[in-house]
PDB file of N, CA and C in Angstrom:
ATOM      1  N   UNK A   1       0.841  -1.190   0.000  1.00  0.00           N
ATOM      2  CA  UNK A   1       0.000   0.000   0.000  1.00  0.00           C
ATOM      3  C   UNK A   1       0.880   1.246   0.000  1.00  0.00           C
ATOM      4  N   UNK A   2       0.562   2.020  -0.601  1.00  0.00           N
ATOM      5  CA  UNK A   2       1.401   3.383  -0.961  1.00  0.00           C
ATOM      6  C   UNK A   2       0.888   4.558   0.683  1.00  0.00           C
ATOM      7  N   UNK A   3       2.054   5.003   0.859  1.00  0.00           N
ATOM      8  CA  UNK A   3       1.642   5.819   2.231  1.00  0.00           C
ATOM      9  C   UNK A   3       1.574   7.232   1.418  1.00  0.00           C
ATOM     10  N   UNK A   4       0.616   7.720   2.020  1.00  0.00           N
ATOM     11  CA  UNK A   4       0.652   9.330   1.121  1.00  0.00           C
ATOM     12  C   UNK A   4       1.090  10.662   2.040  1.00  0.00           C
ATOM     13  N   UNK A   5       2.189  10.214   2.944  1.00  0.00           N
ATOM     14  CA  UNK A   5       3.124  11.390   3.120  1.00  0.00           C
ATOM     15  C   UNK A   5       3.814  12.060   1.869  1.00  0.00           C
ATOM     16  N   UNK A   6       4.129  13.467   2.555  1.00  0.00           N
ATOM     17  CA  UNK A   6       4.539  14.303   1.313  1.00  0.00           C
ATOM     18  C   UNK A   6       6.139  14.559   1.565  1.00  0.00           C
ATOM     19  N   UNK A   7       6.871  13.471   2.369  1.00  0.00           N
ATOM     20  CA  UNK A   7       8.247  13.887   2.224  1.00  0.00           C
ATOM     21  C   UNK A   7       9.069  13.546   1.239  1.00  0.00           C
ATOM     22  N   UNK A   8       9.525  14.693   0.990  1.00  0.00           N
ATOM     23  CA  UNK A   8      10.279  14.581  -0.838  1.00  0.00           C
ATOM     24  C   UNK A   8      11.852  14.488  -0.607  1.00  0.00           C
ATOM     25  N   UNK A   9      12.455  14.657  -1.268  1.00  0.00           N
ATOM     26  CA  UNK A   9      14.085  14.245  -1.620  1.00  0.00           C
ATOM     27  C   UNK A   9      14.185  14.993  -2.872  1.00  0.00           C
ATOM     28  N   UNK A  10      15.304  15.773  -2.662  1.00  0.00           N
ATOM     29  CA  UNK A  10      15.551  16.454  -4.168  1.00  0.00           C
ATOM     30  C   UNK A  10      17.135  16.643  -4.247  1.00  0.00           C
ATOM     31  N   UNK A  11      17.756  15.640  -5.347  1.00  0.00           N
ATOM     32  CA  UNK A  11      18.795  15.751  -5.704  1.00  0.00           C
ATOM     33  C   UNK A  11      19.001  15.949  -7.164  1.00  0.00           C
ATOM     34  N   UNK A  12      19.917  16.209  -7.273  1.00  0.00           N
ATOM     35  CA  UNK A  12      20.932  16.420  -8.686  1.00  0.00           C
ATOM     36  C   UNK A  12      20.270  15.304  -9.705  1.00  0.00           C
ATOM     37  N   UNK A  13      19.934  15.677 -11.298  1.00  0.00           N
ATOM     38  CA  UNK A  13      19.490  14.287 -11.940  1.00  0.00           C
ATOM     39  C   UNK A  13      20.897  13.792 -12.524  1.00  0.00           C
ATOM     40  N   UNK A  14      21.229  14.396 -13.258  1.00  0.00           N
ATOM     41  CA  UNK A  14      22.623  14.370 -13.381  1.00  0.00           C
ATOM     42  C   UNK A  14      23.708  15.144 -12.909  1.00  0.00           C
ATOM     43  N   UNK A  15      25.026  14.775 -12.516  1.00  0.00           N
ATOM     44  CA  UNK A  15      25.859  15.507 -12.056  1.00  0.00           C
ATOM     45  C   UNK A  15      26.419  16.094 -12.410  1.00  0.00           C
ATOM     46  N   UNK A  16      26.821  16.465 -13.669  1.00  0.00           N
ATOM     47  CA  UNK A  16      27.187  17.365 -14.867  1.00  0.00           C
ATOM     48  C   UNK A  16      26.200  18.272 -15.126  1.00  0.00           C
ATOM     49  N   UNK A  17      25.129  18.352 -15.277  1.00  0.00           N
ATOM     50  CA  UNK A  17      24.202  19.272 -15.329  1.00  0.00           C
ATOM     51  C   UNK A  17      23.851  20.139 -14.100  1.00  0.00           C
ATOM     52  N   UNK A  18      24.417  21.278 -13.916  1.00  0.00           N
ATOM     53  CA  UNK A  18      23.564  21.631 -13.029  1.00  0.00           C
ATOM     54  C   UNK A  18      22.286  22.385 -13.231  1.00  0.00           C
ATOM     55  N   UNK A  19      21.833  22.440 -11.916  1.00  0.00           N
ATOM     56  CA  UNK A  19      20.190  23.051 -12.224  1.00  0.00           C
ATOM     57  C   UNK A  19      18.989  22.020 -12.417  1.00  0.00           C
ATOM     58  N   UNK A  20      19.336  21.157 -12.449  1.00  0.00           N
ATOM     59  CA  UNK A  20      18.361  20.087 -12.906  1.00  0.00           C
ATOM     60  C   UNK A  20      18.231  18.888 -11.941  1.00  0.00           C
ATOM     61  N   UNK A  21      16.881  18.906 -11.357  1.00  0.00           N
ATOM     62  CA  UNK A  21      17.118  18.087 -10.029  1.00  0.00           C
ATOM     63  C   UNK A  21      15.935  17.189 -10.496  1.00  0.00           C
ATOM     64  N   UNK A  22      16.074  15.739  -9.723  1.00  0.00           N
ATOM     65  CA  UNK A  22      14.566  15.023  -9.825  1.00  0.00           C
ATOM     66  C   UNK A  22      14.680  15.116  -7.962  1.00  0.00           C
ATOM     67  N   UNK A  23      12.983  14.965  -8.676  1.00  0.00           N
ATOM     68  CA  UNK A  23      12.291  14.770  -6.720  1.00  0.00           C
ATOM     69  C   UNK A  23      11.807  13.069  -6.626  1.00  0.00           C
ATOM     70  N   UNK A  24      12.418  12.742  -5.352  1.00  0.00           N
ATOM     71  CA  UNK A  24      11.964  11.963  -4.921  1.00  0.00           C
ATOM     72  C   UNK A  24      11.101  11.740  -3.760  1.00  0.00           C
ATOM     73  N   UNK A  25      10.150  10.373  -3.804  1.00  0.00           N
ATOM     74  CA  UNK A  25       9.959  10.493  -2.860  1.00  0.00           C
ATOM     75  C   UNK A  25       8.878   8.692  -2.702  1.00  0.00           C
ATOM     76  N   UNK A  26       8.912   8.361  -1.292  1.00  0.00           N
ATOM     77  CA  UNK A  26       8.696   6.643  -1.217  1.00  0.00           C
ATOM     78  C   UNK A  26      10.125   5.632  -1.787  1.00  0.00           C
ATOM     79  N   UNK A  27      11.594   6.217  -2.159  1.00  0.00           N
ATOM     80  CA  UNK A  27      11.940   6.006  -3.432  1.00  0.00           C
ATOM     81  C   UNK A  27      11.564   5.653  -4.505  1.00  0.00           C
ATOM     82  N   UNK A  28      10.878   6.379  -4.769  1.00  0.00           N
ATOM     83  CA  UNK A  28      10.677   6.333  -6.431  1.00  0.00           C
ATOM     84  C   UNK A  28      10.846   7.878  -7.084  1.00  0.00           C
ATOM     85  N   UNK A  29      11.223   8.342  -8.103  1.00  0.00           N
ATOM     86  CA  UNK A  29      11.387   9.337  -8.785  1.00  0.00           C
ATOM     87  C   UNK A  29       9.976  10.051  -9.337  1.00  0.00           C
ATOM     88  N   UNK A  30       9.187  10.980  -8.806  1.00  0.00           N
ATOM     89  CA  UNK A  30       8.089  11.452  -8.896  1.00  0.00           C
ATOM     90  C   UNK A  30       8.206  12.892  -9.839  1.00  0.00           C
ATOM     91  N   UNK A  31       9.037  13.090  -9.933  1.00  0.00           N
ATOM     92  CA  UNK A  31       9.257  14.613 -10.610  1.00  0.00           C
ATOM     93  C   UNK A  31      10.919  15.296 -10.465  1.00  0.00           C
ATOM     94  N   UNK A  32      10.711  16.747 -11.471  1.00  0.00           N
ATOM     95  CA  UNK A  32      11.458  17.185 -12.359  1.00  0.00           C
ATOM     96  C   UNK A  32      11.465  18.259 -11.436  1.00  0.00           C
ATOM     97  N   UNK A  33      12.468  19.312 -11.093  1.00  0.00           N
ATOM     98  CA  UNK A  33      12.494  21.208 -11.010  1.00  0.00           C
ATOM     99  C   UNK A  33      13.303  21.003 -11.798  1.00  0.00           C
ATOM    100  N   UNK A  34      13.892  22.285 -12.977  1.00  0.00           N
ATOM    101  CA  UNK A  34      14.979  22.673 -13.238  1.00  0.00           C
ATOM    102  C   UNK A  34      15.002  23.697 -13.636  1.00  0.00           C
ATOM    103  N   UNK A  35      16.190  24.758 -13.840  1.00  0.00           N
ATOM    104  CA  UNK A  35      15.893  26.200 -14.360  1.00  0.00           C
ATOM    105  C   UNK A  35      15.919  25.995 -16.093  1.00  0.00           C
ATOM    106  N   UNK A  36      14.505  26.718 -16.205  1.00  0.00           N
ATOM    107  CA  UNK A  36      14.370  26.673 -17.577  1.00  0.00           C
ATOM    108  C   UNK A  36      15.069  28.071 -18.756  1.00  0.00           C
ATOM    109  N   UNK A  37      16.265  27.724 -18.902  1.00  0.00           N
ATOM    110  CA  UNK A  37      16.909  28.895 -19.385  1.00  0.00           C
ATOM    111  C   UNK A  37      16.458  28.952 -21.024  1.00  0.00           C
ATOM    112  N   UNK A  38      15.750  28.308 -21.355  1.00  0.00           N
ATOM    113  CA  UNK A  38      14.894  29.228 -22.444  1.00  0.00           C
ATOM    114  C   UNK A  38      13.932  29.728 -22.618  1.00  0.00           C
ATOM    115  N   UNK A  39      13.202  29.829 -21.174  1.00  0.00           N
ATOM    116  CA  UNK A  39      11.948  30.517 -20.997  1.00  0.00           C
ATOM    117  C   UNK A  39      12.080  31.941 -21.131  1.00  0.00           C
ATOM    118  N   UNK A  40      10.992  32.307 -21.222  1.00  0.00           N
ATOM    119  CA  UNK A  40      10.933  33.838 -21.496  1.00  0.00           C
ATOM    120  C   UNK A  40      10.363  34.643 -20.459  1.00  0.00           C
ATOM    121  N   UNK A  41      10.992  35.580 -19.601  1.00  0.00           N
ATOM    122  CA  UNK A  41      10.281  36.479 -18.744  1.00  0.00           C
ATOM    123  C   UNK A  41      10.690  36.074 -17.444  1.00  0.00           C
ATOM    124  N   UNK A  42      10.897  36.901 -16.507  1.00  0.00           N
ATOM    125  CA  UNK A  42      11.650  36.636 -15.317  1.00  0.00           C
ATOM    126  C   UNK A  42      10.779  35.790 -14.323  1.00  0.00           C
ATOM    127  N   UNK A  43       9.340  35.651 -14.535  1.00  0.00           N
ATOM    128  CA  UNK A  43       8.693  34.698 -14.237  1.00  0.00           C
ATOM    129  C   UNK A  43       8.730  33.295 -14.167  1.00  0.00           C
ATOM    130  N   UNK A  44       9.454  32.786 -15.163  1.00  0.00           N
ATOM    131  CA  UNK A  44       9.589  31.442 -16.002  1.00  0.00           C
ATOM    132  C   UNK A  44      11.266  30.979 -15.873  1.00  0.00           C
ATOM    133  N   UNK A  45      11.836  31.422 -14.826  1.00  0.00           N
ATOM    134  CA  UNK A  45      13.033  31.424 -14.783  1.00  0.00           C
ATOM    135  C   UNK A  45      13.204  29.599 -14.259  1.00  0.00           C
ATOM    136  N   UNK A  46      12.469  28.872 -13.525  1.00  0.00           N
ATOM    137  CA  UNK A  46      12.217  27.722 -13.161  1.00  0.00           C
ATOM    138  C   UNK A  46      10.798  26.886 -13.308  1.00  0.00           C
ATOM    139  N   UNK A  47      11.111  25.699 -13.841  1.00  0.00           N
ATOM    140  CA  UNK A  47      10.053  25.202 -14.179  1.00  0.00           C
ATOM    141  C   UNK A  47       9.974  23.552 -13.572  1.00  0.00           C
ATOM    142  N   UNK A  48       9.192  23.105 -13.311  1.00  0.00           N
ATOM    143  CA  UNK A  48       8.537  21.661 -12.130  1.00  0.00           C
ATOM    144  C   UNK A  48       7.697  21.308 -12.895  1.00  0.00           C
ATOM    145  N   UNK A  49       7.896  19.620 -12.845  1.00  0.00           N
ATOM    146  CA  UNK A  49       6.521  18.994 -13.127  1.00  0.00           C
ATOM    147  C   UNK A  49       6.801  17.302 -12.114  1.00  0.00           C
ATOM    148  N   UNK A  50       5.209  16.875 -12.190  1.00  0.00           N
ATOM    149  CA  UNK A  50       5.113  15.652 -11.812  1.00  0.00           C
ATOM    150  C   UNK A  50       5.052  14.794 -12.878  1.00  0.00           C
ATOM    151  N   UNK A  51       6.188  13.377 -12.480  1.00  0.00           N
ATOM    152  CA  UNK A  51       6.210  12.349 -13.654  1.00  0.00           C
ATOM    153  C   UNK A  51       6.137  11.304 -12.910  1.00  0.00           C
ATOM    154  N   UNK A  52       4.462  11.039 -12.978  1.00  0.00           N
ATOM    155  CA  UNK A  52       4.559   9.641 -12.532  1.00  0.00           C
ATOM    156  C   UNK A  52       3.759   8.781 -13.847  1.00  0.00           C
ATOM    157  N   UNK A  53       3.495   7.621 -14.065  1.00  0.00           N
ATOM    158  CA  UNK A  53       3.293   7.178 -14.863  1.00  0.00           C
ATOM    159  C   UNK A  53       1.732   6.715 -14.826  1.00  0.00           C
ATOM    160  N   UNK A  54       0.716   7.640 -15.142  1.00  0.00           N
ATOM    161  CA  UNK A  54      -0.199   8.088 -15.530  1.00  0.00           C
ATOM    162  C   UNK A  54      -0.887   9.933 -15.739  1.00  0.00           C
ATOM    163  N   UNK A  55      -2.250   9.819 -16.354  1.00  0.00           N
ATOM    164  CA  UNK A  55      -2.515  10.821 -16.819  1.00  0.00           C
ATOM    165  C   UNK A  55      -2.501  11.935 -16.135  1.00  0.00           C
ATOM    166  N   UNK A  56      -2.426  13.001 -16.032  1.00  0.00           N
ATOM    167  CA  UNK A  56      -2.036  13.986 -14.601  1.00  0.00           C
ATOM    168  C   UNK A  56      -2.590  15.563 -15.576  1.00  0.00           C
ATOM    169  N   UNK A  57      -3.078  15.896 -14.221  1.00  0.00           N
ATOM    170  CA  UNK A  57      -4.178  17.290 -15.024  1.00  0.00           C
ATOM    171  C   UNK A  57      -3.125  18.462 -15.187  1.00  0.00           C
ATOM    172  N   UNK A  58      -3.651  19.876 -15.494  1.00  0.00           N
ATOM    173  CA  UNK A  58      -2.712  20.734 -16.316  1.00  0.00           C
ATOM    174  C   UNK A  58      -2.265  21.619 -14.884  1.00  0.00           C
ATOM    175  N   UNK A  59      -2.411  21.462 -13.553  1.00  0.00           N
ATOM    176  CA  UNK A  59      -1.664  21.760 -12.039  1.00  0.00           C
ATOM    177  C   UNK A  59      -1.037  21.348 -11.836  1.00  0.00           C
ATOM    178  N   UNK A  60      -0.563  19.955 -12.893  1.00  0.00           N
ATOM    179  CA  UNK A  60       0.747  18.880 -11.771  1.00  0.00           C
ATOM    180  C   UNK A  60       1.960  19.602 -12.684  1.00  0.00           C
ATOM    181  N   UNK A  61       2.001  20.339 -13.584  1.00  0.00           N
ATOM    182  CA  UNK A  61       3.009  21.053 -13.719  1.00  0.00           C
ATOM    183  C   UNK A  61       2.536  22.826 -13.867  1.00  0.00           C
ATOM    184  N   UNK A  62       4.653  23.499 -13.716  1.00  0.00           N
ATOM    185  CA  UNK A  62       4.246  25.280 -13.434  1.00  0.00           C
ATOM    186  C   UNK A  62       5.494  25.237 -13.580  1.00  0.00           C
ATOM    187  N   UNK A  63       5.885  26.979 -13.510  1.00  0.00           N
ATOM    188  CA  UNK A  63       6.832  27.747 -13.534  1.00  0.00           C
ATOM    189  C   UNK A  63       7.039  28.592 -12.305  1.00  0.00           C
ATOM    190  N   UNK A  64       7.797  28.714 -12.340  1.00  0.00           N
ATOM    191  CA  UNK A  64       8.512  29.668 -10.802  1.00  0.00           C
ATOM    192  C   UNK A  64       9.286  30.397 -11.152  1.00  0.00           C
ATOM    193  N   UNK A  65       9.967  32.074  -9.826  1.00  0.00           N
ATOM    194  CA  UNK A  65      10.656  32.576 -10.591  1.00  0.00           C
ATOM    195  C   UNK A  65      11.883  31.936  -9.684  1.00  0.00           C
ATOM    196  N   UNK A  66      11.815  31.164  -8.930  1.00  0.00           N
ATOM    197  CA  UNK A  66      13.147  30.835  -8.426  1.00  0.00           C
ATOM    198  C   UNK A  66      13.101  29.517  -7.639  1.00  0.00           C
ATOM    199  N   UNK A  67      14.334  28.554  -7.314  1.00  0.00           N
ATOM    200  CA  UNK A  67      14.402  27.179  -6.938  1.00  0.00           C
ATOM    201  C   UNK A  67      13.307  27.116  -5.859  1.00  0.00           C
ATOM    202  N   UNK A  68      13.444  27.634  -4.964  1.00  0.00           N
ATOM    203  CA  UNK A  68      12.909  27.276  -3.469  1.00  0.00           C
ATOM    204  C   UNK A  68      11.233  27.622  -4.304  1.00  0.00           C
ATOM    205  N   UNK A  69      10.936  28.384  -4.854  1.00  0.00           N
ATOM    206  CA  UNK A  69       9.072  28.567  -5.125  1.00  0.00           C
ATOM    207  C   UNK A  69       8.575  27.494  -6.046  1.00  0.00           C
ATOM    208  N   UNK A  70       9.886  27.058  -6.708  1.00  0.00           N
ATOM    209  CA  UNK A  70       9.616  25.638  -7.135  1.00  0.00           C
ATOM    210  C   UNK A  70       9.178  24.561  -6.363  1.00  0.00           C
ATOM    211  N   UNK A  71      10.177  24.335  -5.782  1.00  0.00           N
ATOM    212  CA  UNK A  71       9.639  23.328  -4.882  1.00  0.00           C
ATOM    213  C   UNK A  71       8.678  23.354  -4.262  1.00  0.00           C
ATOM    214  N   UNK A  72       8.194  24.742  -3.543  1.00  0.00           N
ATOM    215  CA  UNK A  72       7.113  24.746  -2.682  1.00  0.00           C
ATOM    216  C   UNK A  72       5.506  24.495  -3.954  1.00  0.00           C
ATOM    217  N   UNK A  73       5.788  24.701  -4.593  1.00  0.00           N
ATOM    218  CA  UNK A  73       4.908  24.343  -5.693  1.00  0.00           C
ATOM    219  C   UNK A  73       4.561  23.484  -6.095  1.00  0.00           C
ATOM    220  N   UNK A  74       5.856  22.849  -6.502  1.00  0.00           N
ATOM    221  CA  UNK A  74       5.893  20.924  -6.496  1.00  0.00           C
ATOM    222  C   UNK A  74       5.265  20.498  -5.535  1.00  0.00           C
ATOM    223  N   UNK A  75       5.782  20.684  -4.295  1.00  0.00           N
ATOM    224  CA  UNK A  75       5.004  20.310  -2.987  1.00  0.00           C
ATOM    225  C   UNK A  75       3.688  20.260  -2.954  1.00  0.00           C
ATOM    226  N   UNK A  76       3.360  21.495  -3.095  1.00  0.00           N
ATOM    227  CA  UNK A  76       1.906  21.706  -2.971  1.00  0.00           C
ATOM    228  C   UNK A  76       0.927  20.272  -3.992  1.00  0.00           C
ATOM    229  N   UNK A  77       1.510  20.718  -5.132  1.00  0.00           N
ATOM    230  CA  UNK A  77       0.908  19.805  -6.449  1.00  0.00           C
ATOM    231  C   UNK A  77       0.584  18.081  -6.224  1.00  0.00           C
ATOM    232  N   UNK A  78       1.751  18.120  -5.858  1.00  0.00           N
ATOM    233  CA  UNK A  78       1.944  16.309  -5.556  1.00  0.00           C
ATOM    234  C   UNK A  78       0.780  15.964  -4.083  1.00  0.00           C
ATOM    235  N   UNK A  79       1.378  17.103  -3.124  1.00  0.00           N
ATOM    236  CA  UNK A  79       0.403  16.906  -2.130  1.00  0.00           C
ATOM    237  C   UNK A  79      -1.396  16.961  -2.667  1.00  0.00           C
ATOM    238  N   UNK A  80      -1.490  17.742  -3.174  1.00  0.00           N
ATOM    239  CA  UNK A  80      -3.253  18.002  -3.828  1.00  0.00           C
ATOM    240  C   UNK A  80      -3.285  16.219  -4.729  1.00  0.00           C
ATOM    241  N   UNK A  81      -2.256  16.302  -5.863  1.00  0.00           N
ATOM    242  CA  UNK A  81      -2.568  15.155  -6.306  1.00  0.00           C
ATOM    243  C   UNK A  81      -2.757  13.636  -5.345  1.00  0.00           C
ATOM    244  N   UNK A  82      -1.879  13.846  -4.477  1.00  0.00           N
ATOM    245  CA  UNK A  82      -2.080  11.976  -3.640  1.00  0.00           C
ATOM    246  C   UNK A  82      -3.344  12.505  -2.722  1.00  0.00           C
ATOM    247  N   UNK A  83      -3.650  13.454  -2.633  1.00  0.00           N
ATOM    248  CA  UNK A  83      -5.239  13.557  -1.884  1.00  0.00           C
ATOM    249  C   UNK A  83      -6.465  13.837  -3.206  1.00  0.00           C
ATOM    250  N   UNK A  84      -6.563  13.525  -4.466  1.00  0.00           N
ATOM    251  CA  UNK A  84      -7.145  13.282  -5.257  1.00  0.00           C
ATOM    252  C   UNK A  84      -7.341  12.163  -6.352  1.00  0.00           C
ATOM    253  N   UNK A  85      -6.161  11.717  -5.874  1.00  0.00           N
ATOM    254  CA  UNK A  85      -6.642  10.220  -6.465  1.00  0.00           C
ATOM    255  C   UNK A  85      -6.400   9.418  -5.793  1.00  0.00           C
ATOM    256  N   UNK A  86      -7.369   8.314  -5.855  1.00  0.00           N
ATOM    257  CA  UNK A  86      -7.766   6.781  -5.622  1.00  0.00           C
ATOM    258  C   UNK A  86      -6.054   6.203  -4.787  1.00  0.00           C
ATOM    259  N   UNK A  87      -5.897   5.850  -3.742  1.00  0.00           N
ATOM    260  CA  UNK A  87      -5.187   4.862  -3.442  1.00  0.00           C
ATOM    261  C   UNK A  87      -4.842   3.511  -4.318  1.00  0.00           C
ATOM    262  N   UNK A  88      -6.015   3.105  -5.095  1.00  0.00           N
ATOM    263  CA  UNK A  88      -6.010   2.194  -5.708  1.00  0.00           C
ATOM    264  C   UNK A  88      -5.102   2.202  -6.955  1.00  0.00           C
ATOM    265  N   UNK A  89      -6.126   3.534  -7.813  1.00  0.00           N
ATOM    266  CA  UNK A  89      -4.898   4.206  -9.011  1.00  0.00           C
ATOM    267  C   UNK A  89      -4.153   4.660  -9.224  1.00  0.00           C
ATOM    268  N   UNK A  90      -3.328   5.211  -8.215  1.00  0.00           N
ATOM    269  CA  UNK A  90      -2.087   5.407  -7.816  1.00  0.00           C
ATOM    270  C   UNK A  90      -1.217   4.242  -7.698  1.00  0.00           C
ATOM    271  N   UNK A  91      -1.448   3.191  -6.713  1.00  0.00           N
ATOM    272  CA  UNK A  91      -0.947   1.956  -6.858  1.00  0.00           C
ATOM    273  C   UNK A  91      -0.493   1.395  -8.254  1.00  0.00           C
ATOM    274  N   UNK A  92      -1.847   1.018  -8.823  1.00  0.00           N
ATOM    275  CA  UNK A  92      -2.002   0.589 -10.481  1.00  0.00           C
ATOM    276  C   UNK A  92      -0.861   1.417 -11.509  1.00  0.00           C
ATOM    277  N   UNK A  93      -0.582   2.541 -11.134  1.00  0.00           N
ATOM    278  CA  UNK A  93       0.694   3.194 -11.913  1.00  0.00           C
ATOM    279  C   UNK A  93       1.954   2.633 -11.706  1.00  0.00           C
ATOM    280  N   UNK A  94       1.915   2.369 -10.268  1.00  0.00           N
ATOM    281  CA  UNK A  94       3.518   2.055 -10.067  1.00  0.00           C
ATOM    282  C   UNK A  94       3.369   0.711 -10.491  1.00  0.00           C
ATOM    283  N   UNK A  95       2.440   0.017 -10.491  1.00  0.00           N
ATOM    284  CA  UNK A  95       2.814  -1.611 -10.578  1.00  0.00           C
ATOM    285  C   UNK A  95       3.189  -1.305 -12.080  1.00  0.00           C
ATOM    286  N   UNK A  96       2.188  -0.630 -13.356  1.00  0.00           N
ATOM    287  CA  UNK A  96       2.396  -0.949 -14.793  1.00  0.00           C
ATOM    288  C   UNK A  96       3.842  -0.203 -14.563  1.00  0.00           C
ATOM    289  N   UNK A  97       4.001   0.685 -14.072  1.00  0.00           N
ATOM    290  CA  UNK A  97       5.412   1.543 -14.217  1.00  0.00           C
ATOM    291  C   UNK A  97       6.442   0.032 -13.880  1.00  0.00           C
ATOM    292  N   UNK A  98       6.214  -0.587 -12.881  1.00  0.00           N
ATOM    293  CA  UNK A  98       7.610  -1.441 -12.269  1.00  0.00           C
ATOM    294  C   UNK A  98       7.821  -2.843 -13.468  1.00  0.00           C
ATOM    295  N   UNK A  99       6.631  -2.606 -14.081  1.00  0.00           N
ATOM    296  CA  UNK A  99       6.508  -4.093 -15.139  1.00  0.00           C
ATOM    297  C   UNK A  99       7.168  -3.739 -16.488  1.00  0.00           C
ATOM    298  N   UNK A 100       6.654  -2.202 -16.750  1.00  0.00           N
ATOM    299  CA  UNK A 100       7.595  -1.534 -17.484  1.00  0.00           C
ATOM    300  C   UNK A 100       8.943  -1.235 -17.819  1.00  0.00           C
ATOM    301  N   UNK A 101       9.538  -0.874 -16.699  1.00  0.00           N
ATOM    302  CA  UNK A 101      10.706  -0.869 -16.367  1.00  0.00           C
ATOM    303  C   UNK A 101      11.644  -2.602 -16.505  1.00  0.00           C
ATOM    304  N   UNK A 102      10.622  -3.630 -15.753  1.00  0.00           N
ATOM    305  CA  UNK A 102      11.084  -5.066 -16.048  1.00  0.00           C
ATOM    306  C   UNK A 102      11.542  -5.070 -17.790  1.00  0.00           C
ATOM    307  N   UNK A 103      10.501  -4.885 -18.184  1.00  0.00           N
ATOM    308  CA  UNK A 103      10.960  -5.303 -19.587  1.00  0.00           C
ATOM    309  C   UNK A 103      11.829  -4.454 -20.366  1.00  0.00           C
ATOM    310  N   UNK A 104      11.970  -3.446 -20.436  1.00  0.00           N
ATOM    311  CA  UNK A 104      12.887  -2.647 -20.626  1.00  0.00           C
ATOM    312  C   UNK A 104      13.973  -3.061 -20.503  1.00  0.00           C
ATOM    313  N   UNK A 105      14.273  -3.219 -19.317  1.00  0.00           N
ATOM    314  CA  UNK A 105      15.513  -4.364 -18.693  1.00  0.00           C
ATOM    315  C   UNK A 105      16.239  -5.461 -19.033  1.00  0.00           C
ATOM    316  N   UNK A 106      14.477  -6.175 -19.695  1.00  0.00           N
ATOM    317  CA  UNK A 106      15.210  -7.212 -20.072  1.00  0.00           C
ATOM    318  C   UNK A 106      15.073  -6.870 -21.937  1.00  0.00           C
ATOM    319  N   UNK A 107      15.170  -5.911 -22.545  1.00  0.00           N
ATOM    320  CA  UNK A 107      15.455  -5.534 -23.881  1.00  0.00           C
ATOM    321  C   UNK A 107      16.662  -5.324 -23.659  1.00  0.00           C
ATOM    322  N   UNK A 108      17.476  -4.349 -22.315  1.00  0.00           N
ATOM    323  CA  UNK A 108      18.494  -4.022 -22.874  1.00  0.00           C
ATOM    324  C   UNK A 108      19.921  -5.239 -22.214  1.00  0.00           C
ATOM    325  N   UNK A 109      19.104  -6.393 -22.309  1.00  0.00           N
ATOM    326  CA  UNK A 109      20.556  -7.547 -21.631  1.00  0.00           C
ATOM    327  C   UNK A 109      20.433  -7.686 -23.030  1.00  0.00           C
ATOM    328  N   UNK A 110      21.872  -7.904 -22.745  1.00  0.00           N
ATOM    329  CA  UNK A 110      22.738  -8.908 -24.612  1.00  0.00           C
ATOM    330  C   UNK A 110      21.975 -10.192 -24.503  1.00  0.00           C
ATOM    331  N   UNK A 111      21.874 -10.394 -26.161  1.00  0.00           N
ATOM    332  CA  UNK A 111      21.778 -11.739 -25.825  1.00  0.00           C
ATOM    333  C   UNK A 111      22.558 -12.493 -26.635  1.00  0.00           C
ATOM    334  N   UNK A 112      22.450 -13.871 -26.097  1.00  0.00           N
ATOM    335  CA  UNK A 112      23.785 -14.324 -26.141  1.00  0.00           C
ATOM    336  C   UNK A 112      22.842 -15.746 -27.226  1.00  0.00           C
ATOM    337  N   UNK A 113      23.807 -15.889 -28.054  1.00  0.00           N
ATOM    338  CA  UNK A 113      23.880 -16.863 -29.328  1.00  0.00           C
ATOM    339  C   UNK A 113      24.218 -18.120 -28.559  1.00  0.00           C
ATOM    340  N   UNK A 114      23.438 -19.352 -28.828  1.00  0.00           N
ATOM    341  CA  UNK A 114      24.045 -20.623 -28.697  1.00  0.00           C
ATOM    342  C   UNK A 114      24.706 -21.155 -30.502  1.00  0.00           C
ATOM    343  N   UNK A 115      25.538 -21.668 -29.724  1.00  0.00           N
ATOM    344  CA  UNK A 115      26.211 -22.373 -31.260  1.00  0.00           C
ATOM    345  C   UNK A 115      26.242 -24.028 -30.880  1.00  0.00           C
TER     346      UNK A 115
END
């Protein structure tokens, strides 16, 4: 059963990149901040979204003008979202997400020739 606390984790996605963080949280990777340096307007200087693996309405992502209003945004979002949907369908994402990921997995092993 999925617990719907809202404590997040936000690190680096890659380490060469800076600016670009995923959020975690349950461990699993739930979302994106990063500064969006081709946005336009001092408004849009940072931009967040939620990526979990189903359909998600046009609040689970935004723009900010800076890291920290990001997050508190993210926060907010994810929090509204796990108090609007179903325990059930929430679940149902991560399972197709973890079956997903299985096979993926097993596309990218070599495979090996018998002779």
């Amino acid at each position: 059963m999925i617990n719907n606390a809202t404590t997040l984790s936000i690190r680096p996605k890659w380490p060469e990149i800076a600016d670009h963080f995923a959020v975690w949280s349950q461990g699993r990777e739930i979302g994106r901040i990063r500064h969006a340096r081709d946005a336009n307007g001092p408004d849009r200087s940072w931009e967040w979204f939620v990526v979990i693996p189903m359909g998600l309405p046009a609040w689970a992502s935004g723009a900010a003008q800076d890291r920290d209003a990001a997050i508190k945004a993210f926060s907010a979002a994810w929090g509204r979202l796990l108090k609007e949907t179903q325990p059930e369908r929430m679940q149902r994402a991560w399972e197709l997400h973890g079956a997903a990921q299985s096979r993926a997995g097993d596309a990218r092993s070599p495979v090996v020739a018998e002779s």
